[in-house]
Protein backbone atom coordinates (compact mmCIF):
# COMPACT_ATOMS: atom_id res chain seq x y z
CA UNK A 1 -7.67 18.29 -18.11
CA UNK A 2 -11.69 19.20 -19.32
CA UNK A 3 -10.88 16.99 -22.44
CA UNK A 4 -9.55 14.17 -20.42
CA UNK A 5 -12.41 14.22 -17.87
CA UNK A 6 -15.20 14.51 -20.68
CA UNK A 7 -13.10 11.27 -22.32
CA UNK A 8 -13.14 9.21 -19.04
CA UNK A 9 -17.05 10.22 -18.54
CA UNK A 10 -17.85 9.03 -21.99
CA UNK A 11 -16.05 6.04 -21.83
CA UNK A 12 -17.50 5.08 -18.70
CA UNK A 13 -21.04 6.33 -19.97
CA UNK A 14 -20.34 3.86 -22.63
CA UNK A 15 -19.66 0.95 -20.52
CA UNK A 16 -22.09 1.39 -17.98
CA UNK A 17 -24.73 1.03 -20.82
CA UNK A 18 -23.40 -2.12 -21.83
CA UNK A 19 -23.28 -3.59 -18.30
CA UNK A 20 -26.78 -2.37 -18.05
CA UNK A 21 -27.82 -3.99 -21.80
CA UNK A 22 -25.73 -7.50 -20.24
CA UNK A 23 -27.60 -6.89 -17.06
CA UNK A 24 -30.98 -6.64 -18.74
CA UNK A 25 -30.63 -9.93 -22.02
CA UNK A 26 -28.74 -12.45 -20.19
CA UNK A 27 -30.52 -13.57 -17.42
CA UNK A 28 -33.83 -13.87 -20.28
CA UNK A 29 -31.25 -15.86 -22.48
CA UNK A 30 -29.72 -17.86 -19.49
CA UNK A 31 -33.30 -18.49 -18.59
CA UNK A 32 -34.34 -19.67 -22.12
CA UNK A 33 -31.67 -22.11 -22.68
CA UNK A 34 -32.52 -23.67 -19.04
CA UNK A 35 -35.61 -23.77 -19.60
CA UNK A 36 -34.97 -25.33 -23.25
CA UNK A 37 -32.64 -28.00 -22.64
CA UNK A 38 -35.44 -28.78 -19.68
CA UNK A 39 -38.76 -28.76 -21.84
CA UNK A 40 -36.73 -31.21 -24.37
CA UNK A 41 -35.84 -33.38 -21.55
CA UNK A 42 -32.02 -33.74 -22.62
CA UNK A 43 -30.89 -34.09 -19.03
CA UNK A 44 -27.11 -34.08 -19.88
CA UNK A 45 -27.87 -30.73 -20.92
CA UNK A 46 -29.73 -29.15 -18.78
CA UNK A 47 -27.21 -30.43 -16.27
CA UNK A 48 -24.26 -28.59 -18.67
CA UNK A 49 -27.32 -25.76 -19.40
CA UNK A 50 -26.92 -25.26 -15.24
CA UNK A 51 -23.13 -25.38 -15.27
CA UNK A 52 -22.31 -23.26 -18.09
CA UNK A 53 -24.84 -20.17 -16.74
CA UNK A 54 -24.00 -20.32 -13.35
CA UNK A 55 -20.10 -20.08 -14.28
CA UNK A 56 -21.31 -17.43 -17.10
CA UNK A 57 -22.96 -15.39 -14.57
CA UNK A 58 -20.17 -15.93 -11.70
CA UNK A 59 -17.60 -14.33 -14.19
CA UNK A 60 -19.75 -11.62 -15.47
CA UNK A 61 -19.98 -10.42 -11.91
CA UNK A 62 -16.70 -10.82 -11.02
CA UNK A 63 -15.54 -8.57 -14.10
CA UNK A 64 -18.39 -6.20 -13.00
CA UNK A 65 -17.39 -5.60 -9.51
CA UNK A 66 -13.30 -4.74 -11.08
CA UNK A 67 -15.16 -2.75 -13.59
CA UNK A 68 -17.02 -1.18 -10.92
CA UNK A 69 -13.91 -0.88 -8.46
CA UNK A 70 -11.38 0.85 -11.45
CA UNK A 71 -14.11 3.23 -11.38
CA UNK A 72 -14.55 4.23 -8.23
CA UNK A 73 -10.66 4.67 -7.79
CA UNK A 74 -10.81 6.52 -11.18
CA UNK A 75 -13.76 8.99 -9.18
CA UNK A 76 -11.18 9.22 -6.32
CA UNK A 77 -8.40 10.07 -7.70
CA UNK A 78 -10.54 13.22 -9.49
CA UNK A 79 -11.64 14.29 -5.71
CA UNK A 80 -7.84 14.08 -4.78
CA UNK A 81 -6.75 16.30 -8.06
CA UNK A 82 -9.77 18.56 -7.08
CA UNK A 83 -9.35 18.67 -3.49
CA UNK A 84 -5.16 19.57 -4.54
CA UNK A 85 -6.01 22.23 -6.83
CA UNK A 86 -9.02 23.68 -4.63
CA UNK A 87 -5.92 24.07 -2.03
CA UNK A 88 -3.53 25.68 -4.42
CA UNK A 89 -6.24 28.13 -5.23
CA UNK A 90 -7.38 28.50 -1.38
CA UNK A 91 -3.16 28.99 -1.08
CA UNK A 92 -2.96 31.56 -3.37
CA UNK A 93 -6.27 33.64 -2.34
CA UNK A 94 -4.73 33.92 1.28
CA UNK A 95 -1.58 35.14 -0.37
CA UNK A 96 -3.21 38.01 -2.34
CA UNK A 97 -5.08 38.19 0.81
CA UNK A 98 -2.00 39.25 2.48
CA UNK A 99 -0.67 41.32 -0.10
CA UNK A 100 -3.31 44.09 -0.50
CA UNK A 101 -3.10 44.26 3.74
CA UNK A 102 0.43 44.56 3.54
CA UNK A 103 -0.02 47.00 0.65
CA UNK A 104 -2.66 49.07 2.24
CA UNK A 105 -0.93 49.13 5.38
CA UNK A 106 2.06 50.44 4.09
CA UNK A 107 0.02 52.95 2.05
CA UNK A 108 -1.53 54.02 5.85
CA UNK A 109 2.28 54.46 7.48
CA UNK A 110 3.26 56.57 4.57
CA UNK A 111 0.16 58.82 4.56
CA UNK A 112 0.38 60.08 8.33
């Protein structure tokens, strides 16, 4: 279960630094390309320059926030396996629990 935890935190380590690399270049590219096709004065491209980054950037967030929802179910479903198994172990505590009283009370009835 470790190994498979320690995979899905890599993995995600690994994405989130991409998302953060995409987060940090492309608005400067998007930017520079605008501002290109604008400084040239080719105004059938800077009209396309507008329409092709503001679709670019409308899909990059839409694939972030899945990204970023698969994730948080992936962190919830870890609570629920951790909550489950800190239950099994509270279970089984309160069941040696009652062991060793049953055992030392029987040990008490037999001794007087």
């Amino acid at each position: 279960m470790t190994d498979n935890l320690d995979k899905k935190a890599s993995r995600t380590a690994n994405q989130a630094k991409w998302w953060k690399y995409t987060a940090w270049t492309l608005p400067f590219s998007a930017l520079a390309f605008i501002a290109f096709a604008y400084f040239i004065g080719l105004d059938g491209w800077y009209s396309q320059a507008i329409v092709i980054t503001v679709t670019f950037f409308f899909t990059a967030s839409v694939l972030w926030w899945w990204w970023a929802l698969h994730k948080i179910v992936d962190i919830m479903k870890g609570i629920e396996v951790t909550a489950n198994r800190l239950q099994s172990i509270k279970n089984h505590i309160q069941e040696f629990k009652n062991i060793f009283k049953d055992d030392n009370d029987s040990d008490r009835k037999r001794r007087e």
